[in-house]
PDB file of N, CA and C in Angstrom:
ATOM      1  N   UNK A   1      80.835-133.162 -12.298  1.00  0.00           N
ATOM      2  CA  UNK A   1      79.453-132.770 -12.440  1.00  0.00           C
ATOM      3  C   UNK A   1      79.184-132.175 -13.817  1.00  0.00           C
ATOM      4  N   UNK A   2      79.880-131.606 -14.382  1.00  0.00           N
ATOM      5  CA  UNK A   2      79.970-130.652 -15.778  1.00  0.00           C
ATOM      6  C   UNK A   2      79.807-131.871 -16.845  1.00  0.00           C
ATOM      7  N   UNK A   3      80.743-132.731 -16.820  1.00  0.00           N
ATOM      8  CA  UNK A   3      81.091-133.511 -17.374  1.00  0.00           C
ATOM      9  C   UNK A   3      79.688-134.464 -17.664  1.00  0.00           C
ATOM     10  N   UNK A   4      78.975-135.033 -16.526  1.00  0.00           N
ATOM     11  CA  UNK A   4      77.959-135.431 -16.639  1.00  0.00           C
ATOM     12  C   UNK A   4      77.208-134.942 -17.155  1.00  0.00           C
ATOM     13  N   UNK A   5      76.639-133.273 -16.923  1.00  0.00           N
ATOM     14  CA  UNK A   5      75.877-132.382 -18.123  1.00  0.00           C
ATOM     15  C   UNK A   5      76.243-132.715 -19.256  1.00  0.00           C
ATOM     16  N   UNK A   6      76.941-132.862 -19.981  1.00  0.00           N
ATOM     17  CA  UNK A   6      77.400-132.585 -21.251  1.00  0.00           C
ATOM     18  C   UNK A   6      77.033-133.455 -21.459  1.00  0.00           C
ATOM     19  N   UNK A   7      77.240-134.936 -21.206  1.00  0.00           N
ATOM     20  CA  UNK A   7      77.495-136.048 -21.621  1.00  0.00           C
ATOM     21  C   UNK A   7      75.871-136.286 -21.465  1.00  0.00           C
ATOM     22  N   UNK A   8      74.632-135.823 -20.908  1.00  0.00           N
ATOM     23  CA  UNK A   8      72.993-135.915 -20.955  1.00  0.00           C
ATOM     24  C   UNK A   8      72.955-134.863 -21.914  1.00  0.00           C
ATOM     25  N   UNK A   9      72.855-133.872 -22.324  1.00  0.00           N
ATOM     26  CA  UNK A   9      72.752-132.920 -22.827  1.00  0.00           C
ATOM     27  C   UNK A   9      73.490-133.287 -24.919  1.00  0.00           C
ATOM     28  N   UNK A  10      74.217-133.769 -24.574  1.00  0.00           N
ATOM     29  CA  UNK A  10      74.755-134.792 -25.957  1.00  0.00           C
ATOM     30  C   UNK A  10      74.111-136.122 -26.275  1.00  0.00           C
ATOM     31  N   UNK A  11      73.138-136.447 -25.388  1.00  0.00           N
ATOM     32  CA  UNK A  11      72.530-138.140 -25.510  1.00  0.00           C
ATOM     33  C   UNK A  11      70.810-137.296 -25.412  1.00  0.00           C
ATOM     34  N   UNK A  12      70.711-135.764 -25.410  1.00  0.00           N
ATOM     35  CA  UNK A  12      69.076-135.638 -25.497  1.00  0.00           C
ATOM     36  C   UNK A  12      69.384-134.941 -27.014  1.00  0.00           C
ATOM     37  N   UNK A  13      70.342-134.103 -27.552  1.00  0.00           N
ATOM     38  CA  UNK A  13      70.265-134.321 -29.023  1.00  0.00           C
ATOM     39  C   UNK A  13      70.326-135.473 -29.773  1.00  0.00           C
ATOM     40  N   UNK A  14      70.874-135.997 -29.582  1.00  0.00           N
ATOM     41  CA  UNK A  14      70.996-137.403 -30.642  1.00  0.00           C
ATOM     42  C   UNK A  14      69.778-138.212 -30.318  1.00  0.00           C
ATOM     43  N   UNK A  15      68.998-138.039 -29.667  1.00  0.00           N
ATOM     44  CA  UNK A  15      67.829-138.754 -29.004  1.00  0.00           C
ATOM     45  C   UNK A  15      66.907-138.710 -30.299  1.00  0.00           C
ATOM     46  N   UNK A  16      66.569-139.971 -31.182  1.00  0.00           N
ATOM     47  CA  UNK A  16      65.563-139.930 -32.308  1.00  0.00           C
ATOM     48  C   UNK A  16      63.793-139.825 -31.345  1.00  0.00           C
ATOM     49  N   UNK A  17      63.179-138.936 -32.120  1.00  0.00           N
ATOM     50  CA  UNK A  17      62.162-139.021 -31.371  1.00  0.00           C
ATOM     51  C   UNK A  17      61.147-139.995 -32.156  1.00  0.00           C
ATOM     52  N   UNK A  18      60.442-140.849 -31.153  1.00  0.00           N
ATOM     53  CA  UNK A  18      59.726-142.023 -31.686  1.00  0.00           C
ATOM     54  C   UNK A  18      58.409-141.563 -31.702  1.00  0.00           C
ATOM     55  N   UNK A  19      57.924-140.824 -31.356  1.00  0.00           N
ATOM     56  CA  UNK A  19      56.506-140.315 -30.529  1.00  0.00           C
ATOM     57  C   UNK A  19      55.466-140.955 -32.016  1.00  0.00           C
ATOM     58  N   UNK A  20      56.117-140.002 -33.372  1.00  0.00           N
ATOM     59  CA  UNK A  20      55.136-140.498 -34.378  1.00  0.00           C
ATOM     60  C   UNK A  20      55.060-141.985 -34.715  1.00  0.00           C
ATOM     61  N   UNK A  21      56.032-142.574 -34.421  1.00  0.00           N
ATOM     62  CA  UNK A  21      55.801-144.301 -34.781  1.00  0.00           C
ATOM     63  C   UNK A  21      54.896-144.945 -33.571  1.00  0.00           C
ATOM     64  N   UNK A  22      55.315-144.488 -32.434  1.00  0.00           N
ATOM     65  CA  UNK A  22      53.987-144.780 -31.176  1.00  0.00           C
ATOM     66  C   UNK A  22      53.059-144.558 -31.526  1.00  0.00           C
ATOM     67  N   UNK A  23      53.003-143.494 -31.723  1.00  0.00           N
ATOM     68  CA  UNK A  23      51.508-142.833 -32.428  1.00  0.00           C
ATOM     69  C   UNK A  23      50.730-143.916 -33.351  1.00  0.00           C
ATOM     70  N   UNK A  24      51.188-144.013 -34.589  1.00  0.00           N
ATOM     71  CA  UNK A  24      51.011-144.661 -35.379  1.00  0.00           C
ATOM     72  C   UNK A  24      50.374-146.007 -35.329  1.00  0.00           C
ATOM     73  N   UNK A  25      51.368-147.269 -34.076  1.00  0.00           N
ATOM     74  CA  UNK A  25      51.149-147.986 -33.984  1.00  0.00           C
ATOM     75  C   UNK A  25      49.516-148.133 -32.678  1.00  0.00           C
ATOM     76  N   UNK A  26      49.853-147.024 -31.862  1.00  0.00           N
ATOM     77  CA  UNK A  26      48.612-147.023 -30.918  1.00  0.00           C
ATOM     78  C   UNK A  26      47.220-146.708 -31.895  1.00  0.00           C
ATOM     79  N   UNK A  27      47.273-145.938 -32.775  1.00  0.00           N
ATOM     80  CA  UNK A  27      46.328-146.067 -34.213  1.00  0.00           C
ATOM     81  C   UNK A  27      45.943-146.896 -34.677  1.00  0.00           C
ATOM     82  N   UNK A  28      46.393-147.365 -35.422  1.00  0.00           N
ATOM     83  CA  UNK A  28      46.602-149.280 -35.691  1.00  0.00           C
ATOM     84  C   UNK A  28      45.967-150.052 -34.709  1.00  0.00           C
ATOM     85  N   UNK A  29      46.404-149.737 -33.638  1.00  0.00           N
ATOM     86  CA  UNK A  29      45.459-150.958 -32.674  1.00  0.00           C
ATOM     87  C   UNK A  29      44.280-150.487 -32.498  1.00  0.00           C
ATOM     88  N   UNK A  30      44.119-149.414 -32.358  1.00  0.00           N
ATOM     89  CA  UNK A  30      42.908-148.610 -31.656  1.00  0.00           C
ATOM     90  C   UNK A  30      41.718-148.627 -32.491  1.00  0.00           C
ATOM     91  N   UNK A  31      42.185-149.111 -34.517  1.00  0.00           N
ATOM     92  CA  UNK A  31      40.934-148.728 -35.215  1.00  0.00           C
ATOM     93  C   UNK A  31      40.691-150.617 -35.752  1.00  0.00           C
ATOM     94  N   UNK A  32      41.507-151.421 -35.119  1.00  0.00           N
ATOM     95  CA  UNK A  32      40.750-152.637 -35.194  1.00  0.00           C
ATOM     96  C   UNK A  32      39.539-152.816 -34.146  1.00  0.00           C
ATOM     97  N   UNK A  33      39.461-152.222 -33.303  1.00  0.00           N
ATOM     98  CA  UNK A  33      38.157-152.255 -32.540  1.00  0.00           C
ATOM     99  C   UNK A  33      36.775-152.050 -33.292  1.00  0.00           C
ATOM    100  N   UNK A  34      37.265-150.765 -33.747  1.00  0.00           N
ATOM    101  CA  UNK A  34      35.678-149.771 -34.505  1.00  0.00           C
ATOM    102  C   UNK A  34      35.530-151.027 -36.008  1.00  0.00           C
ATOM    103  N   UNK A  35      36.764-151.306 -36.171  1.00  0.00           N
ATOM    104  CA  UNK A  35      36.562-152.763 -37.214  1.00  0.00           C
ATOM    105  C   UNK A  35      35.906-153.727 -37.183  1.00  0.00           C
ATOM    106  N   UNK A  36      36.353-154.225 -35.686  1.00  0.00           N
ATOM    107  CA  UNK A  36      35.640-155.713 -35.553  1.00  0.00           C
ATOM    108  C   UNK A  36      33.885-155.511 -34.642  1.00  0.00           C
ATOM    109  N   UNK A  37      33.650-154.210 -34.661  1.00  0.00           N
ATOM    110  CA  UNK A  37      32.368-153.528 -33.774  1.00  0.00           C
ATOM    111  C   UNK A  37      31.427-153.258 -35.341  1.00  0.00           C
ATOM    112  N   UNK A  38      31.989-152.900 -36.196  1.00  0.00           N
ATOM    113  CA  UNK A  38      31.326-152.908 -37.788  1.00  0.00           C
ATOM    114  C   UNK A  38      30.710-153.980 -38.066  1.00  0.00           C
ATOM    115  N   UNK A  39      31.938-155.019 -38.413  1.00  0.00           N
ATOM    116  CA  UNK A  39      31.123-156.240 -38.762  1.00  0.00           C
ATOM    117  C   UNK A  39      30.273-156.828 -38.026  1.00  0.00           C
ATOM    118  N   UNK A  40      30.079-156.648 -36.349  1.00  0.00           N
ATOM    119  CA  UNK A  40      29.476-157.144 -35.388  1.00  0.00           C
ATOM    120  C   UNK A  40      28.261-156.188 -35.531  1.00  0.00           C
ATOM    121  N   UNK A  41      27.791-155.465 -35.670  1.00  0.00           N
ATOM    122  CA  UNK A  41      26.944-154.815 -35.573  1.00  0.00           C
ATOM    123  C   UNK A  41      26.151-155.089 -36.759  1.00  0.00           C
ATOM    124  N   UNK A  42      26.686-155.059 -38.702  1.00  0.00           N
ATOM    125  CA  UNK A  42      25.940-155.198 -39.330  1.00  0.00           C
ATOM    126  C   UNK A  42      25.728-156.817 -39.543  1.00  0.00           C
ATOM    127  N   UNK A  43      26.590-158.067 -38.836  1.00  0.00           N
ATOM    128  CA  UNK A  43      25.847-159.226 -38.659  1.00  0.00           C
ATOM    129  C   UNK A  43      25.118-159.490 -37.825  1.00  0.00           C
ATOM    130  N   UNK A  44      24.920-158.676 -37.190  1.00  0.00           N
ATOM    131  CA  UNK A  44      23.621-158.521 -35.969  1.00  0.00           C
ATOM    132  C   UNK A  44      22.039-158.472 -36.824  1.00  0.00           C
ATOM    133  N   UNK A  45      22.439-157.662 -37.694  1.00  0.00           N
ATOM    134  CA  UNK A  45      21.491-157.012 -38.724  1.00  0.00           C
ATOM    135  C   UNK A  45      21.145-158.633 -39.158  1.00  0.00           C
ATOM    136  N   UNK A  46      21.625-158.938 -40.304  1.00  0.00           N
ATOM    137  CA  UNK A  46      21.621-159.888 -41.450  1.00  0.00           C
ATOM    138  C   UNK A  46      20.973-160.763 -40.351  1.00  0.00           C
ATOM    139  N   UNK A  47      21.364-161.197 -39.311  1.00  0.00           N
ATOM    140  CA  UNK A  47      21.015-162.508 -38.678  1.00  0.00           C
ATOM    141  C   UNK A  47      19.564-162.462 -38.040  1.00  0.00           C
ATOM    142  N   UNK A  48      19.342-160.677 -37.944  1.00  0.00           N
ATOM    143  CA  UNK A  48      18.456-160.630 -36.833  1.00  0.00           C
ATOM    144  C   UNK A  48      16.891-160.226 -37.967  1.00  0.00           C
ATOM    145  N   UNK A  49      17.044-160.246 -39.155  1.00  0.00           N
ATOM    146  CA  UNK A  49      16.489-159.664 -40.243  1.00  0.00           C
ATOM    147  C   UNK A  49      16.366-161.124 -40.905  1.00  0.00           C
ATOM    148  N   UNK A  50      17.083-162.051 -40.825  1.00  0.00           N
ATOM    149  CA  UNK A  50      16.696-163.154 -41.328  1.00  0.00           C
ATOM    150  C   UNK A  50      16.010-164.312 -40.566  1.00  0.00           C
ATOM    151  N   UNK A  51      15.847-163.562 -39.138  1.00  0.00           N
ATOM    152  CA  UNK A  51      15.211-164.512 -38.135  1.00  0.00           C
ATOM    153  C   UNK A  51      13.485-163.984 -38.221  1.00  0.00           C
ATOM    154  N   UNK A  52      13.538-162.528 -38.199  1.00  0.00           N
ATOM    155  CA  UNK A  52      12.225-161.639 -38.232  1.00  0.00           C
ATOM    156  C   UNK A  52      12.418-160.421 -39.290  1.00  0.00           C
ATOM    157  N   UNK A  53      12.139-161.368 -40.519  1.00  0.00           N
ATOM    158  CA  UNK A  53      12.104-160.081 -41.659  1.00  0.00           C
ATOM    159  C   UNK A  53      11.313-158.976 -41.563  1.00  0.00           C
ATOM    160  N   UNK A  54      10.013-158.632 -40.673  1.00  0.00           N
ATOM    161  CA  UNK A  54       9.405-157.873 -40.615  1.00  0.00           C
ATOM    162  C   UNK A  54      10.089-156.492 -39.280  1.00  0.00           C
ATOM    163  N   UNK A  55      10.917-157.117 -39.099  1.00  0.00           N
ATOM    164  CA  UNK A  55      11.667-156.123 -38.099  1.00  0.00           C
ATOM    165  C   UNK A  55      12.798-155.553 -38.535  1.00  0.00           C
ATOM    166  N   UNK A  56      12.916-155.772 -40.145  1.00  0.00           N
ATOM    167  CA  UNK A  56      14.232-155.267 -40.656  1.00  0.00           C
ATOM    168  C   UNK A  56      14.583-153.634 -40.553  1.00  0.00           C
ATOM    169  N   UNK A  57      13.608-152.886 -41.074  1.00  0.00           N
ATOM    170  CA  UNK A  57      13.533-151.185 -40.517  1.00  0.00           C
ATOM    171  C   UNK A  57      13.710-151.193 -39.438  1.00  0.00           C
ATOM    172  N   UNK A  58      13.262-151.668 -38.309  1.00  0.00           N
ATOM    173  CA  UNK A  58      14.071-151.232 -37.382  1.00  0.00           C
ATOM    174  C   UNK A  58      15.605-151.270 -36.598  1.00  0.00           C
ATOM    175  N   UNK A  59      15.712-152.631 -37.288  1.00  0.00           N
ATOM    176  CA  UNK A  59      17.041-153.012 -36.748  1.00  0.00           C
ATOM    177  C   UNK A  59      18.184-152.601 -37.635  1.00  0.00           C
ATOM    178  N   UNK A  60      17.421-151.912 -39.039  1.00  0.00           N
ATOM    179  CA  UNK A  60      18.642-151.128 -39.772  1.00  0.00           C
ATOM    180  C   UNK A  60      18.902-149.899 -38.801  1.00  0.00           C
ATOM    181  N   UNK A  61      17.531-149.087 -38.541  1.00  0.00           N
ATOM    182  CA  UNK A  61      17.546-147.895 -37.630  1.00  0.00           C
ATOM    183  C   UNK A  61      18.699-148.120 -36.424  1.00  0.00           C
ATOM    184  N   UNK A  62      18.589-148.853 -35.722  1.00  0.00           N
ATOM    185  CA  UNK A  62      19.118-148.989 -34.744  1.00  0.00           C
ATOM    186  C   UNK A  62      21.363-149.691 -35.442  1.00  0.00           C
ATOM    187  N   UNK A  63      21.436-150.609 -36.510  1.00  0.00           N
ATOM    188  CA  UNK A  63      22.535-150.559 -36.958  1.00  0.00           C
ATOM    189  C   UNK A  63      22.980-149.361 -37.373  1.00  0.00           C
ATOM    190  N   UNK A  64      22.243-148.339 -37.724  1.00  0.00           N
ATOM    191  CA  UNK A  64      22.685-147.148 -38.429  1.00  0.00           C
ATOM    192  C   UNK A  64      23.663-146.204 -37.105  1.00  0.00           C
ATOM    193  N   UNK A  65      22.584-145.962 -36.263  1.00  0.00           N
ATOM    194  CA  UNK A  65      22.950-145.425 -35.045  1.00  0.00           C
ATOM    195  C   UNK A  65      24.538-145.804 -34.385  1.00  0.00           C
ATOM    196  N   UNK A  66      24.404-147.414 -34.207  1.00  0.00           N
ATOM    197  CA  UNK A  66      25.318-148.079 -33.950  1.00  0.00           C
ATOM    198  C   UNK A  66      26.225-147.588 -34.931  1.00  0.00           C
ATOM    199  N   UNK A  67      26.770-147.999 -35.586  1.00  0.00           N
ATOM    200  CA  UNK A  67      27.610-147.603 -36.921  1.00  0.00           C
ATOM    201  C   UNK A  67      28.387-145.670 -36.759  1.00  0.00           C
ATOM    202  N   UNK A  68      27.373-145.013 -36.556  1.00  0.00           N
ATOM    203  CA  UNK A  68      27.826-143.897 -36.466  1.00  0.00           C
ATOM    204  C   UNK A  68      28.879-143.580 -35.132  1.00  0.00           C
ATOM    205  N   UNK A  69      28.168-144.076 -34.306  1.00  0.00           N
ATOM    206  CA  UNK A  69      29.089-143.954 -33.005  1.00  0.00           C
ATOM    207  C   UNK A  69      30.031-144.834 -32.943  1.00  0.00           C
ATOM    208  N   UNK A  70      30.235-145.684 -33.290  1.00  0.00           N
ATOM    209  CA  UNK A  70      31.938-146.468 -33.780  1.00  0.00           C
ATOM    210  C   UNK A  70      32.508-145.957 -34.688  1.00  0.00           C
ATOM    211  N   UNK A  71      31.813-145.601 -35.683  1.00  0.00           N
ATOM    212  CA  UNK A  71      33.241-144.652 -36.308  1.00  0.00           C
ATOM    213  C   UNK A  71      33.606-142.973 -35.836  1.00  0.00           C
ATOM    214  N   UNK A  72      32.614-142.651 -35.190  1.00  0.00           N
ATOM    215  CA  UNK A  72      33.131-141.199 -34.280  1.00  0.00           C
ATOM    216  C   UNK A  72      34.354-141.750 -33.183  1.00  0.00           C
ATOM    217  N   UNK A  73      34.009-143.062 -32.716  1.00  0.00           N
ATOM    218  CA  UNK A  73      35.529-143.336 -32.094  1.00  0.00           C
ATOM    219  C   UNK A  73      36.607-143.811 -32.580  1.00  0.00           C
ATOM    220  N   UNK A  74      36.707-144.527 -34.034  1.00  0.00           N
ATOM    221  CA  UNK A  74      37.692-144.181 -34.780  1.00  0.00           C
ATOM    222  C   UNK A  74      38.280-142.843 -35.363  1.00  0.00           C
ATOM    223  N   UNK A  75      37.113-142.002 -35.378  1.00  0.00           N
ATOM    224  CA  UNK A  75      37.584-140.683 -35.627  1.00  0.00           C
ATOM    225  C   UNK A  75      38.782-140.014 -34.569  1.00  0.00           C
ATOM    226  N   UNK A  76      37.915-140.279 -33.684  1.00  0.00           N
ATOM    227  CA  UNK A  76      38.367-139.304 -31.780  1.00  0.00           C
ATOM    228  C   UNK A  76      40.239-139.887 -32.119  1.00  0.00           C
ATOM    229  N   UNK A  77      40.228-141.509 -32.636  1.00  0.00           N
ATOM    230  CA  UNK A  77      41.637-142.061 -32.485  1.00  0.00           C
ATOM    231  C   UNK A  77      42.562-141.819 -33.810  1.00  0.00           C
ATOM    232  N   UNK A  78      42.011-141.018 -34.646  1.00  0.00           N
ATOM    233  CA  UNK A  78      42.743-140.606 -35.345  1.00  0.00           C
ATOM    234  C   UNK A  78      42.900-139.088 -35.257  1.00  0.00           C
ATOM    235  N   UNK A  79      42.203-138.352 -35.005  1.00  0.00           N
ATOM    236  CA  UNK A  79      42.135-137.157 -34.330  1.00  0.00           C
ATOM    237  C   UNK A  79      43.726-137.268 -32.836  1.00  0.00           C
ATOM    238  N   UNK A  80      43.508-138.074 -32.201  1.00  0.00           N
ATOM    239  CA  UNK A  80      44.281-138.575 -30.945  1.00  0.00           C
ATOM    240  C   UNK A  80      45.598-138.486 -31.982  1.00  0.00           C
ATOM    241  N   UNK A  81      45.633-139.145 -32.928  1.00  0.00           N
ATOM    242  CA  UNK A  81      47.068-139.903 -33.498  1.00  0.00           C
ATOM    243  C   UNK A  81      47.678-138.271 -34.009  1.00  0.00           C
ATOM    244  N   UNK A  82      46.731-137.600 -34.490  1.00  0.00           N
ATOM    245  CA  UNK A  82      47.913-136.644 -35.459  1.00  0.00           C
ATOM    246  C   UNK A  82      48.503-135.642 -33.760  1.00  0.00           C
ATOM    247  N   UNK A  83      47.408-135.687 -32.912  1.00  0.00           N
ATOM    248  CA  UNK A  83      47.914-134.767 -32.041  1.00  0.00           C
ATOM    249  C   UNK A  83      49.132-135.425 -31.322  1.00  0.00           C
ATOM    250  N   UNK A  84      49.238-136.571 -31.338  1.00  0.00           N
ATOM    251  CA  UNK A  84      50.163-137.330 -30.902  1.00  0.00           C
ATOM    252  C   UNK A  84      51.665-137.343 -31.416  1.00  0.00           C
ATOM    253  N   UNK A  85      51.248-137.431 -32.468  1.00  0.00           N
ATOM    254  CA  UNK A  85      52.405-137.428 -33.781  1.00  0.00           C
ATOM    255  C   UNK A  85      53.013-135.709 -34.207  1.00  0.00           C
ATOM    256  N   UNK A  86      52.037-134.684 -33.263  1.00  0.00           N
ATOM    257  CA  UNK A  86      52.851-133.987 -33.407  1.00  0.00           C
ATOM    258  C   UNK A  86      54.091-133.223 -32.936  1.00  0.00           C
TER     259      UNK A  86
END
């Protein structure tokens, strides 16, 4: 029984901790979203501004909005990452 202690207790020091490379990589995935929600949002614009130019103020108003709240959730996931990584 001793023997077994030791021998867990010798394999949780040597244990490299990965947590920050998880981290890292769950980051990475997490801010291609707010990426591909950017370009989707301001070609929403261009397309929807070149269909009804007279509606362009508003549909910037409304991209602007959009825009802010996708990158507050890239924020939240980098915010997430350092607490992760620590």
């Amino acid at each position: 029984m001793k023997v077994s202690n030791i021998v867990l207790a010798q394999a949780a020091e040597a244990a490299v901790n990965i947590n920050p490379g998880l981290a890292a990589i769950g980051y990475g995935l997490g801010a291609v979203g707010p990426g591909i929600g950017v370009g989707l949002i301001w070609a929403a614009v261009i397309n929807g501004t070149a269909r009804q130019p007279e509606a362009q103020g508003q549909l910037q108003g409304i991209a602007w909005i959009s825009f802010v709240l996708v990158e507050v959730l890239a924020l939240i996931g980098l915010v997430i990452y350092f607490i992760a990584s620590a």
